[in-house]
N, C-alpha and C. Protein backbone atom coordinates (compact mmCIF):
# COMPACT_ATOMS: atom_id res chain seq x y z
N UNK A 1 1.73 32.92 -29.47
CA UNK A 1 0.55 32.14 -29.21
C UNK A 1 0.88 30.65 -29.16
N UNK A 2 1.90 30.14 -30.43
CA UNK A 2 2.15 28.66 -29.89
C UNK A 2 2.64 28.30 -28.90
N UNK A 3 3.86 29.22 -27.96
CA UNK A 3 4.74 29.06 -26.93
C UNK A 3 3.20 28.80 -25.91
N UNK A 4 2.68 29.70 -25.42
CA UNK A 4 1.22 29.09 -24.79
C UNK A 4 0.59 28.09 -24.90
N UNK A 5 0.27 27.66 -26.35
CA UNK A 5 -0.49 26.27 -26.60
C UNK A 5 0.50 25.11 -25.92
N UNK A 6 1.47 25.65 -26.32
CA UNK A 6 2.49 24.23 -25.44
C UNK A 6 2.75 24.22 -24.27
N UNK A 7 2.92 25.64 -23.79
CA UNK A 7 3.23 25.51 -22.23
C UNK A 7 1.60 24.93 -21.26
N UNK A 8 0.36 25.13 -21.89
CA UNK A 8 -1.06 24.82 -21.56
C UNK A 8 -1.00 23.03 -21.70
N UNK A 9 -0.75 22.69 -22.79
CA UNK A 9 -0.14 21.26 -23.21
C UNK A 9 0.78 20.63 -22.16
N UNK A 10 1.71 21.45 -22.15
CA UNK A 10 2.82 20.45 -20.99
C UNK A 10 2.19 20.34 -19.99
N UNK A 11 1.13 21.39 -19.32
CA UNK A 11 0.93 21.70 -18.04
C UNK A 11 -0.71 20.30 -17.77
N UNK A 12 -0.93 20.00 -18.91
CA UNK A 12 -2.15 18.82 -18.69
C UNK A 12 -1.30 17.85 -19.37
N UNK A 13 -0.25 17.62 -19.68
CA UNK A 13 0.13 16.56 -19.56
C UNK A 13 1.15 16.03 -18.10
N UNK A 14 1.46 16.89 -17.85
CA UNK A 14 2.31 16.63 -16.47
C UNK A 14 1.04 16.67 -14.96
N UNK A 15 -0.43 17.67 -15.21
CA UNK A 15 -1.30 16.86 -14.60
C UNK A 15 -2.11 15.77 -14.73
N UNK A 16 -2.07 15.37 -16.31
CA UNK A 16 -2.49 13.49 -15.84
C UNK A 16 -1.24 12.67 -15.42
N UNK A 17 -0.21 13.06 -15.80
CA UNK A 17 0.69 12.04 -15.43
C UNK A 17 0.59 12.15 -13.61
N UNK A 18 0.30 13.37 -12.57
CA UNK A 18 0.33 13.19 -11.52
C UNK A 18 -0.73 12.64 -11.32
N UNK A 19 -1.96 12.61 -11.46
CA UNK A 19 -3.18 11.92 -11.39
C UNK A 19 -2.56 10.11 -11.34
N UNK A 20 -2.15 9.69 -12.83
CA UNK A 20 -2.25 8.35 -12.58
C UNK A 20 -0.97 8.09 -11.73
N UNK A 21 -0.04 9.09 -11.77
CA UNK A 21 0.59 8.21 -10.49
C UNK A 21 0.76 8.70 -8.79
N UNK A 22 -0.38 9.59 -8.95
CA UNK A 22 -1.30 9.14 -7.11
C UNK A 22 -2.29 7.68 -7.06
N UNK A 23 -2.76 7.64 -8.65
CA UNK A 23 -3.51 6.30 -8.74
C UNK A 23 -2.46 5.23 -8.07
N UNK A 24 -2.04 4.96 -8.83
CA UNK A 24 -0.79 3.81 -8.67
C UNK A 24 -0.61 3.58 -7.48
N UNK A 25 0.07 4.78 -6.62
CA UNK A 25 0.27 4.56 -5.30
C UNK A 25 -1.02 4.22 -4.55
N UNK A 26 -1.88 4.63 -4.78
CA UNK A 26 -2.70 4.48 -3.77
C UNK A 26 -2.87 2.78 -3.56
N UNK A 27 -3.18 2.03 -5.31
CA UNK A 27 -3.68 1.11 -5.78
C UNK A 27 -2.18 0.35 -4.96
N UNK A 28 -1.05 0.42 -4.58
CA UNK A 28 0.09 -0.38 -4.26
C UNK A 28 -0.46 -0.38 -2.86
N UNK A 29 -0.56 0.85 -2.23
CA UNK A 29 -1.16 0.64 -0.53
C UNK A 29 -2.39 0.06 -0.41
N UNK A 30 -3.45 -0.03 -1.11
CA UNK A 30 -4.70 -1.03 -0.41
C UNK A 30 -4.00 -2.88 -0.74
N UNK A 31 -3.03 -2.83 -1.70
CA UNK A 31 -2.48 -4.20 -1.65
C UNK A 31 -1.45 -4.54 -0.19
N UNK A 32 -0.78 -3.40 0.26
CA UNK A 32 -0.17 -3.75 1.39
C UNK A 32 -0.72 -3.71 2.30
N UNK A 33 -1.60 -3.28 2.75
CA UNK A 33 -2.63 -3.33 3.60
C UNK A 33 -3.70 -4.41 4.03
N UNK A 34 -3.92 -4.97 2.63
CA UNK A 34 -4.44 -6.40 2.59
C UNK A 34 -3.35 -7.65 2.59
N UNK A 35 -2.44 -7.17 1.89
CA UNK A 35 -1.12 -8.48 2.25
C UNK A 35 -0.88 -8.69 3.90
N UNK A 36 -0.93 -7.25 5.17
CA UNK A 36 -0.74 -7.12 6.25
C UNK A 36 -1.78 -7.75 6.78
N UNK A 37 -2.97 -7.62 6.41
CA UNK A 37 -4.42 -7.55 7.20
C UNK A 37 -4.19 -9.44 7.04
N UNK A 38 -3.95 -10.25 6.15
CA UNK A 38 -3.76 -11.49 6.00
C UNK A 38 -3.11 -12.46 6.82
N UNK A 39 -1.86 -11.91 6.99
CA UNK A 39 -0.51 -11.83 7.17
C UNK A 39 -1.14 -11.57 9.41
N UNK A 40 -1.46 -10.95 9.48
CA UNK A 40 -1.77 -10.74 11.03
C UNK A 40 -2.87 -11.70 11.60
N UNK A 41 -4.17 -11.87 10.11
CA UNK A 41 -4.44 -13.02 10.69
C UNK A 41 -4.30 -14.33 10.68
N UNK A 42 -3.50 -14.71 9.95
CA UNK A 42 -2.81 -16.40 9.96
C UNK A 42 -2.11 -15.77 11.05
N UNK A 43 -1.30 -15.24 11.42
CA UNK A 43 -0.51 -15.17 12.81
C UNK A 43 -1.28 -15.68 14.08
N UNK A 44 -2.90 -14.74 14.55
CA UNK A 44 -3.93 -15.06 15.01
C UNK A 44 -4.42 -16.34 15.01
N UNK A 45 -4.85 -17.07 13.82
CA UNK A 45 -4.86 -18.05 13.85
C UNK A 45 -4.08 -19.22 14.34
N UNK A 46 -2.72 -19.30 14.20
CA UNK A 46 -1.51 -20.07 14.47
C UNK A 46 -1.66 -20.26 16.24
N UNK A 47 -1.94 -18.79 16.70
CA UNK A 47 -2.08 -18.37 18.17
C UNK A 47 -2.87 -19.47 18.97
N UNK A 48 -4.42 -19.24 18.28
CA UNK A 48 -5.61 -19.25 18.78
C UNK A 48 -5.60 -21.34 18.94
N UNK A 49 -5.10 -21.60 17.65
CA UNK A 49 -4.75 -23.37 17.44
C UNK A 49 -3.59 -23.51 18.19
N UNK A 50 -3.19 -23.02 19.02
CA UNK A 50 -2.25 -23.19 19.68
C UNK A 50 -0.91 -23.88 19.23
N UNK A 51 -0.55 -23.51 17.64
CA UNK A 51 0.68 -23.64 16.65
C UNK A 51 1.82 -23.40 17.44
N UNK A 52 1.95 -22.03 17.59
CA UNK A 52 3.01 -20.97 17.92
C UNK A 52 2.54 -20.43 19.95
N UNK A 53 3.69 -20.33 20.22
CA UNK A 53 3.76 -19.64 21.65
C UNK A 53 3.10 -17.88 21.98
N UNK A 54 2.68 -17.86 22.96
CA UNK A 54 2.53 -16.34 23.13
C UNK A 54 3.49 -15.70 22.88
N UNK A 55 5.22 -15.66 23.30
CA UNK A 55 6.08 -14.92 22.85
C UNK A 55 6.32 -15.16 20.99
N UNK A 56 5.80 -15.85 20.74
CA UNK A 56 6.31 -16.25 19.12
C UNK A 56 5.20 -15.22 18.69
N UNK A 57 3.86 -15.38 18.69
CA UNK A 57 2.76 -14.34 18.96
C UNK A 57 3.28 -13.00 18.87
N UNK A 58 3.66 -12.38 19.70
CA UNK A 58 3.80 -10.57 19.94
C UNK A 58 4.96 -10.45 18.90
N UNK A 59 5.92 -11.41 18.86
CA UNK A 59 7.61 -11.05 17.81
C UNK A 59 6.54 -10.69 16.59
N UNK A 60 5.99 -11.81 16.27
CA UNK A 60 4.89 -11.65 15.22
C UNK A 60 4.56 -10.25 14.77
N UNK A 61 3.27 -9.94 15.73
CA UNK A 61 2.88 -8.86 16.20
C UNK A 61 3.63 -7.65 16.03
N UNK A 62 4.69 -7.18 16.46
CA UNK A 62 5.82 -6.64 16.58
C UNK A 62 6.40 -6.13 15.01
N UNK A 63 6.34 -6.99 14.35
CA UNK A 63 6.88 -6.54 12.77
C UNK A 63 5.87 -6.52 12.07
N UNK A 64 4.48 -6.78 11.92
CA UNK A 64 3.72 -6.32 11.38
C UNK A 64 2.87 -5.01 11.75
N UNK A 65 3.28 -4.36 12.80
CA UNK A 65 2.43 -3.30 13.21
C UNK A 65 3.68 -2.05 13.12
């Protein structure tokens, strides 16, 4: 009966540990996603003020997509 209590034990502790670390990941991708989403529009911007060239533009473009 104890070999059960522990193997029931390991088995909810190894499913919260996958729980918080699908959390984690997820919580790392809405940050890269917003670092990108930023990041594409200062590029846009730079464009639009006529900073940077159309080809400087797409290189841009190009590594963030």
């Amino acid at each position: 009966m104890a070999v059960y209590l522990s193997g029931r034990r390991a088995e909810k502790q190894r499913l919260d540990w996958d729980i918080k670390s699908a959390r984690r990941r997820q919580a790392a991708a809405s940050i890269d996603r917003a670092s990108i989403h930023r990041k594409l529009s200062r590029l846009k911007e730079l464009y639009v003020n006529e900073m940077i060239d159309l080809e400087e533009y797409r290189r841009g473009l190009a590594v963030y997509e």
